[in-house]
C-alpha atoms as a PDB file:
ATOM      1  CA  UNK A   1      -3.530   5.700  15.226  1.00  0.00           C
ATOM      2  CA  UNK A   2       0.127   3.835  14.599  1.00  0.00           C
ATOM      3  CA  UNK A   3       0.372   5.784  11.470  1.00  0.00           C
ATOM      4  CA  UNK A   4      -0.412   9.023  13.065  1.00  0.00           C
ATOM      5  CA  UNK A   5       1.594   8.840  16.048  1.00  0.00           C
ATOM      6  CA  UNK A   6       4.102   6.577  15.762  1.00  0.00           C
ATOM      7  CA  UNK A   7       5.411   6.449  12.068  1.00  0.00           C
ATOM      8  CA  UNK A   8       6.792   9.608  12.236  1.00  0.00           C
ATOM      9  CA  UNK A   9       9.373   8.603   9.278  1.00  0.00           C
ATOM     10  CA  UNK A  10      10.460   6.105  11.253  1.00  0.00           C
ATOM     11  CA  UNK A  11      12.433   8.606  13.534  1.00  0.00           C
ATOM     12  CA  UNK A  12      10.337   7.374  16.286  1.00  0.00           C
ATOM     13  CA  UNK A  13      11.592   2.938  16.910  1.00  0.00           C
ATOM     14  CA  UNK A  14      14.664   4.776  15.841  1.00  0.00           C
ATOM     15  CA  UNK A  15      15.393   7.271  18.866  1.00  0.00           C
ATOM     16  CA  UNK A  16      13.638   3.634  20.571  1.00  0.00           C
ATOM     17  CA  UNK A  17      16.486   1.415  19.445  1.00  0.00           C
ATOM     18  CA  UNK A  18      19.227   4.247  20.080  1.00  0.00           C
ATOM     19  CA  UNK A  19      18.121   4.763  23.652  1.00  0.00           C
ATOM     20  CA  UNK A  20      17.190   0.938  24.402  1.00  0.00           C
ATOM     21  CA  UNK A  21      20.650   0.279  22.986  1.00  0.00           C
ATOM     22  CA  UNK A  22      21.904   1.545  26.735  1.00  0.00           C
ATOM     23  CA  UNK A  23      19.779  -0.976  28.679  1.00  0.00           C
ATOM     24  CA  UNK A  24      21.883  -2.730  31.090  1.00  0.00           C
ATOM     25  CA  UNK A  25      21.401  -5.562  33.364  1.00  0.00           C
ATOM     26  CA  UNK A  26      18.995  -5.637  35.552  1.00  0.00           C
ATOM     27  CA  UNK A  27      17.695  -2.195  34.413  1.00  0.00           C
ATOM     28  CA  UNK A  28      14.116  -3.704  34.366  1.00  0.00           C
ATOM     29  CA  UNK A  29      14.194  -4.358  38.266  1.00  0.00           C
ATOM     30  CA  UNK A  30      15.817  -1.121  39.044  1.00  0.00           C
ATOM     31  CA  UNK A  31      13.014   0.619  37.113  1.00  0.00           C
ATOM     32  CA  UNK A  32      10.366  -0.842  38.429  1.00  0.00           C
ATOM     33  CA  UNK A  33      11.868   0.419  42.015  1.00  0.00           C
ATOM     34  CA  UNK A  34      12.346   3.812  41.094  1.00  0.00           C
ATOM     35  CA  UNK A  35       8.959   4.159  38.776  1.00  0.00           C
ATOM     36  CA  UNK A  36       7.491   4.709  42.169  1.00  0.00           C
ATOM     37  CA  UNK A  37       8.954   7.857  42.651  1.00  0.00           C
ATOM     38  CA  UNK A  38       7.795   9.059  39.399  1.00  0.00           C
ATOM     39  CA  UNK A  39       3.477   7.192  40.028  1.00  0.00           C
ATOM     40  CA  UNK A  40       1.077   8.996  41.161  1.00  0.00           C
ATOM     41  CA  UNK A  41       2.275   7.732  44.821  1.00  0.00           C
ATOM     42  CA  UNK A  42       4.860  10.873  44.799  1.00  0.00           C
ATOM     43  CA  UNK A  43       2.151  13.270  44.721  1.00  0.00           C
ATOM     44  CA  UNK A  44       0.416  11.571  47.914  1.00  0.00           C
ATOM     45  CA  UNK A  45       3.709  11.793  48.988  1.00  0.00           C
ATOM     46  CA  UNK A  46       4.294  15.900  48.639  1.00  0.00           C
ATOM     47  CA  UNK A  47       0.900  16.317  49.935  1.00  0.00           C
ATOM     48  CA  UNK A  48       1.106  14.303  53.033  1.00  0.00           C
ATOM     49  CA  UNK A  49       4.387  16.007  53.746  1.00  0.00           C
ATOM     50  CA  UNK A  50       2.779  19.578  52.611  1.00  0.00           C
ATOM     51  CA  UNK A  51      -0.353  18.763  55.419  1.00  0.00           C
ATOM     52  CA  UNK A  52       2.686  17.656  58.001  1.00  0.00           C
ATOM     53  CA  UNK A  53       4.461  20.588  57.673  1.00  0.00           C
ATOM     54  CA  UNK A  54       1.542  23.230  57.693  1.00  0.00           C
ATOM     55  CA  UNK A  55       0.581  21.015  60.871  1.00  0.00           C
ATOM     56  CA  UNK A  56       3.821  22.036  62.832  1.00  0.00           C
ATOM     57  CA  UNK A  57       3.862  25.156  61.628  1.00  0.00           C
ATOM     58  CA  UNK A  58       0.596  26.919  61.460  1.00  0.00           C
ATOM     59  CA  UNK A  59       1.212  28.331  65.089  1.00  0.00           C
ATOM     60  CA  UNK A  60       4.834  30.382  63.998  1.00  0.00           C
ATOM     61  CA  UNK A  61       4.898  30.282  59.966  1.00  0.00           C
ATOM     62  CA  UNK A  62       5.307  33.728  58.420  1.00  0.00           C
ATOM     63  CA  UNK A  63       1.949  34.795  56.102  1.00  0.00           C
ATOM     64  CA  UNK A  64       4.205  33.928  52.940  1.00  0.00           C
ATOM     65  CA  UNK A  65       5.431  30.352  54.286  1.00  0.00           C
ATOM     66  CA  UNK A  66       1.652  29.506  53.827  1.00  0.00           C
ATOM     67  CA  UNK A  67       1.346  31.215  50.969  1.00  0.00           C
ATOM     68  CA  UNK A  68       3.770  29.206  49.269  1.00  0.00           C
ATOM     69  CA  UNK A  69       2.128  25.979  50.701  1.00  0.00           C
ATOM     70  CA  UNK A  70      -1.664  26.677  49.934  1.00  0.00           C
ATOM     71  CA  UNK A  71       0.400  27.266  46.303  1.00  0.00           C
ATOM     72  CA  UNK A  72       1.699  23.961  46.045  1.00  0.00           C
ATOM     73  CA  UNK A  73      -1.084  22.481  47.570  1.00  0.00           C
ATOM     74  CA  UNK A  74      -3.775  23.821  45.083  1.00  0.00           C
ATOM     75  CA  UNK A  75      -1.393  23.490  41.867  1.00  0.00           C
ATOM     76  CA  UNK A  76      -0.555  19.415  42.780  1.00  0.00           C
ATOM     77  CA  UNK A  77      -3.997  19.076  43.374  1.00  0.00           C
ATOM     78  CA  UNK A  78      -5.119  20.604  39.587  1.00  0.00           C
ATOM     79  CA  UNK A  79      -2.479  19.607  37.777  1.00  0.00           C
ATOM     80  CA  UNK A  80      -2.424  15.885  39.230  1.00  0.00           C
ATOM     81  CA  UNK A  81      -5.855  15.512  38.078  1.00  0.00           C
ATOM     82  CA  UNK A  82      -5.439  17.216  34.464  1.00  0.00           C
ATOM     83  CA  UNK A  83      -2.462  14.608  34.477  1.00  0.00           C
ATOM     84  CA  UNK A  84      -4.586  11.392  35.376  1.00  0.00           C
ATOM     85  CA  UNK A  85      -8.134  12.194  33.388  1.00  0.00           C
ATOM     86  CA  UNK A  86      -5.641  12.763  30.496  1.00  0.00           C
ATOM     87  CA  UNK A  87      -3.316   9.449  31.020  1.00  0.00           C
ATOM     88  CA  UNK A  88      -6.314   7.385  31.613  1.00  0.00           C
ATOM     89  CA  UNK A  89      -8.484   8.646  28.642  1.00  0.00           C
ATOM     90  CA  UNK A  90      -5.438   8.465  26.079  1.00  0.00           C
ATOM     91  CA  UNK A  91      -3.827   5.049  26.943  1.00  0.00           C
ATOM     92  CA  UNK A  92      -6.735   3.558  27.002  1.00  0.00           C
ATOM     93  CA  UNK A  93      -6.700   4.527  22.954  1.00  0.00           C
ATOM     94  CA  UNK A  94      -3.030   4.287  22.639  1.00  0.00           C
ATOM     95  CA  UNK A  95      -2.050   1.353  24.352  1.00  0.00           C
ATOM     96  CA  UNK A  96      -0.980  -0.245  21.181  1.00  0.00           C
ATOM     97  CA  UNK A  97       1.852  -1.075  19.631  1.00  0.00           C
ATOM     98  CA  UNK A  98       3.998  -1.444  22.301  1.00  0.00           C
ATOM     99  CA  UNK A  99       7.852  -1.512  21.692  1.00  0.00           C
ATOM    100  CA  UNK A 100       7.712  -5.477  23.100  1.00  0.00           C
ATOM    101  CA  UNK A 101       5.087  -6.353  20.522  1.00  0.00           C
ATOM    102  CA  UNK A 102       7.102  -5.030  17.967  1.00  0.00           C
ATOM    103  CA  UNK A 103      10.396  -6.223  19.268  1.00  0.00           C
ATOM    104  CA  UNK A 104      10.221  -9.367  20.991  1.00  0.00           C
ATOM    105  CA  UNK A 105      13.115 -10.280  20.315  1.00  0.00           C
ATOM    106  CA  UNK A 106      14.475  -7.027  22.111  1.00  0.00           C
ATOM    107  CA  UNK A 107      12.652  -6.042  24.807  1.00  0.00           C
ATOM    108  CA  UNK A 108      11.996  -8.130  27.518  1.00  0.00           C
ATOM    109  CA  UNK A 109       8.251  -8.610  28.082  1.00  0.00           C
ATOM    110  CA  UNK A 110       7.792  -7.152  32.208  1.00  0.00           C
ATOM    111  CA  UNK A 111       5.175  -8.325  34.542  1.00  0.00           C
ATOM    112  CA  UNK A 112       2.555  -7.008  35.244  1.00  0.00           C
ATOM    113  CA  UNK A 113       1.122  -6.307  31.743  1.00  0.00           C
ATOM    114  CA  UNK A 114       0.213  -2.794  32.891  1.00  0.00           C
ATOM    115  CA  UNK A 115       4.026  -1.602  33.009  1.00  0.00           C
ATOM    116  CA  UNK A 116       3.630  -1.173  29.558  1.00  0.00           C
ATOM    117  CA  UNK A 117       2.151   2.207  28.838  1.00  0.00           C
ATOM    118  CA  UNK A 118       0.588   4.079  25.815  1.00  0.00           C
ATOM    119  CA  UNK A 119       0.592   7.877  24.905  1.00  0.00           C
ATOM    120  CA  UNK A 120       1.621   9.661  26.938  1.00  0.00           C
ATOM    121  CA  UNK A 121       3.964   8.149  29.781  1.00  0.00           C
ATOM    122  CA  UNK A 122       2.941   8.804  33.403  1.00  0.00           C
ATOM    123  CA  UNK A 123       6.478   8.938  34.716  1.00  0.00           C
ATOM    124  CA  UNK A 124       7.166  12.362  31.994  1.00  0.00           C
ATOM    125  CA  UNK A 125       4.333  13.687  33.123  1.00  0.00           C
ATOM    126  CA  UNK A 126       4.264  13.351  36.897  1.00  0.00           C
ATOM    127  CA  UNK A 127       8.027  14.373  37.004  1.00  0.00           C
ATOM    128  CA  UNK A 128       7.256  17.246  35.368  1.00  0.00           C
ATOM    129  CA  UNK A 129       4.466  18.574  36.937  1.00  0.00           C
ATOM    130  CA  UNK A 130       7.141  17.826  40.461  1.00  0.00           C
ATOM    131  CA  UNK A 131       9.760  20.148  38.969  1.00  0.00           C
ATOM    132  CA  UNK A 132       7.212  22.310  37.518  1.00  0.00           C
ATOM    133  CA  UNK A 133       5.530  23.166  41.266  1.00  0.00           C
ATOM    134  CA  UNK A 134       8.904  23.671  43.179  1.00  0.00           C
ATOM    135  CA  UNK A 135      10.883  25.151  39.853  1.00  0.00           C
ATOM    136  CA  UNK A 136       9.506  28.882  40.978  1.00  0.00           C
ATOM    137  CA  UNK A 137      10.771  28.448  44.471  1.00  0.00           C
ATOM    138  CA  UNK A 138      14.614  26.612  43.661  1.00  0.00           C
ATOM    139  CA  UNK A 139      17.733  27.598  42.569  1.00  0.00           C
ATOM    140  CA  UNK A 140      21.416  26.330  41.523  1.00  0.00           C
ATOM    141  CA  UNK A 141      21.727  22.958  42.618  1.00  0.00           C
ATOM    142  CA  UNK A 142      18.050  22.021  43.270  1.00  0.00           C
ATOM    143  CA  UNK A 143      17.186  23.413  39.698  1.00  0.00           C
ATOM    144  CA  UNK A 144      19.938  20.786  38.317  1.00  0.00           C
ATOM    145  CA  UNK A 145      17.981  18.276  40.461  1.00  0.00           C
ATOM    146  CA  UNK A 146      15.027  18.775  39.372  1.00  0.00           C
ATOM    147  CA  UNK A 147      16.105  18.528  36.040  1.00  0.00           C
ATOM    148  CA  UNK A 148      17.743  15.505  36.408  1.00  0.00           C
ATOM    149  CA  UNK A 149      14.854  13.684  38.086  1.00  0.00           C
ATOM    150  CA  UNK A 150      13.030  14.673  34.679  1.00  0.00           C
ATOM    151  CA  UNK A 151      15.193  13.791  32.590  1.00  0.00           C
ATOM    152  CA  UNK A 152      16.262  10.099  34.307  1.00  0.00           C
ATOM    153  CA  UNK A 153      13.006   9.078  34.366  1.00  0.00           C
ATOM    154  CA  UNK A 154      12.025  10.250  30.514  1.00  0.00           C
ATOM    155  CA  UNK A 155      15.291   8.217  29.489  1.00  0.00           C
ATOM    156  CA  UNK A 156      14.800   5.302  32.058  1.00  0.00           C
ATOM    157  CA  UNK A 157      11.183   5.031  30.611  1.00  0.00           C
ATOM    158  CA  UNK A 158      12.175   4.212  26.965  1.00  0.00           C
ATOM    159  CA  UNK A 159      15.806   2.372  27.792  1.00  0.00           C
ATOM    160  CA  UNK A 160      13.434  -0.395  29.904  1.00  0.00           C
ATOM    161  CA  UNK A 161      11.288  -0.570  27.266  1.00  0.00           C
ATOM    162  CA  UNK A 162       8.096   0.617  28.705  1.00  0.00           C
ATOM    163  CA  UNK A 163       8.123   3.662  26.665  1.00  0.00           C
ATOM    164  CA  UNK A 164       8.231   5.079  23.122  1.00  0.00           C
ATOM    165  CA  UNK A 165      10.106   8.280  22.477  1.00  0.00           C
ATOM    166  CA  UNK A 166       7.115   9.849  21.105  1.00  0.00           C
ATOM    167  CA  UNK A 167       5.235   8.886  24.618  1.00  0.00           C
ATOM    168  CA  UNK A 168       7.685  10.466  27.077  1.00  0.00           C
ATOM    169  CA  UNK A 169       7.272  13.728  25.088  1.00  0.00           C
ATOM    170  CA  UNK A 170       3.535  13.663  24.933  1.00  0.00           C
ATOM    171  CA  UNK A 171       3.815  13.189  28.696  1.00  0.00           C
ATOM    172  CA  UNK A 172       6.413  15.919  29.211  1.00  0.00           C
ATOM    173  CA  UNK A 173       4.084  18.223  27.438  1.00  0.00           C
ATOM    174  CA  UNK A 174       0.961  17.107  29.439  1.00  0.00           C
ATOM    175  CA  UNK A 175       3.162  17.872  32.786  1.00  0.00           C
ATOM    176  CA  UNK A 176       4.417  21.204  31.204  1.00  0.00           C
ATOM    177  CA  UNK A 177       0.299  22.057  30.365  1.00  0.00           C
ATOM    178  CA  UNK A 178      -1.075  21.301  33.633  1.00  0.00           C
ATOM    179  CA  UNK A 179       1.093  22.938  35.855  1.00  0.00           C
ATOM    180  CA  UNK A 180       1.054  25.861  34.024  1.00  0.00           C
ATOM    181  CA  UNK A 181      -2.423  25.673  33.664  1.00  0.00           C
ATOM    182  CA  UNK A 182      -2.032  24.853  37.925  1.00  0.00           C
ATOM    183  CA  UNK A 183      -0.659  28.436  38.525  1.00  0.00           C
ATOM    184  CA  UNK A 184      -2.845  30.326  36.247  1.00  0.00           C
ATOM    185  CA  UNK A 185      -6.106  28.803  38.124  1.00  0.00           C
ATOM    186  CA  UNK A 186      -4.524  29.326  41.571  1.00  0.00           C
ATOM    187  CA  UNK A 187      -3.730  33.010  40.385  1.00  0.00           C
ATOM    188  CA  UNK A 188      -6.875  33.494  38.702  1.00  0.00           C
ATOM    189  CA  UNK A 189      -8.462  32.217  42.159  1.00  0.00           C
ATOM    190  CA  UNK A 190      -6.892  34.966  44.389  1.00  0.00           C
ATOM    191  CA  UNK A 191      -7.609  37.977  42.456  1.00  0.00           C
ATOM    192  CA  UNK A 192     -11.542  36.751  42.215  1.00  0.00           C
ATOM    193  CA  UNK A 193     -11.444  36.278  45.476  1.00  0.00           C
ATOM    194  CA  UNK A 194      -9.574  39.694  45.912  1.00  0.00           C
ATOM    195  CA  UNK A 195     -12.280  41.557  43.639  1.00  0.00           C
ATOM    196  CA  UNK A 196     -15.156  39.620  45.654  1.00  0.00           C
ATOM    197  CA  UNK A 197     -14.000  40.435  48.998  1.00  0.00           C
ATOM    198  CA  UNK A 198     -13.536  44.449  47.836  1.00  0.00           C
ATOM    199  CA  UNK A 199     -17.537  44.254  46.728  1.00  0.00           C
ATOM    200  CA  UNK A 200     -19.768  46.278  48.822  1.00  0.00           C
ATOM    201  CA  UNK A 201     -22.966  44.808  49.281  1.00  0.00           C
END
């Protein structure tokens, strides 16, 4: 499995040591703060504050208000668990070598044991199935946001230590599958629906 995934010419601990070369002080506490935006807490998160707002709402929201919410509702729910069947089942078999057992000399060893990760990284792959459900709906500065919350927590991932290069773009591409694979369901829902409720009987 090393051979296949990791070795890639040794391009991989390379783009490892480049990025790691950046850690700074006290970058393993900081991460470990801001991981939680990028766990599978942020997605209890956007629902609970999805529910809250369709709560206060339901009475005056325009038709395409909920639209928009059942949307987001239905593609976090889908794509959150493509996103955690796949983590689990892969880590489980990747979990090994980790950039500390390799570099011990390098990367500081953080506790608990399970902050070290195999293929692919949660945080990718939760941040971007986040920018992935709002990406339709923003524009200018919130797309640069969004961006940026992807991108600081693929780099943050790998300068800690927690993360190889290889895993934060498995876990990209696993966030990039399952929301798209999100919308397709949720649009594949409405117009079966659509052709069922057109059915005479």
């Amino acid at each position: 499995m090393k051979e296949v995934i990791y070795d890639w010419l040794g391009l991989n601990e390379w783009l490892f040591r480049a990025l790691y070369a950046f850690n700074f002080p006290y970058l393993d506490e900081v991460w470990k703060g801001l991981s939680y935006g990028y766990s599978y807490w942020v997605a209890a998160v956007i629902a609970l504050g999805i529910s809250i707002r369709y709560l206060k709402t339901r009475h005056a929201a325009p038709e395409r208000q909920f639209e928009i919410m059942s949307e987001l509702m239905v593609v976090l729910l889908i794509g959150l668990s493509l996103v955690w069947c796949c983590v689990y089942t892969f880590q489980n078999i990747t979990l090994y070598p980790r950039p500390w057992a390799l570099y011990p000399d390098l990367v500081p060893a953080q506790d608990p044991l399970l902050w070290h990760e195999g293929l692919p990284a949660s945080a990718a792959a939760i941040s971007m199935l986040v920018a992935g459900m709002f990406w339709r709906y923003a524009k200018g500065a919130h797309r640069v946001a969004l961006f940026a919350y992807v991108a600081l927590g693929c780099l943050l991932s790998v300068m800690s230590g927690v993360n190889w290069p290889v895993e934060v773009v498995a876990g990209a591409i696993l966030g990039f599958i399952s929301v798209r694979f999100a919308h397709w369901y949720y649009r594949y829902g409405r117009k079966l629906v659509g052709r069922t409720s057109d059915c005479k009987y």
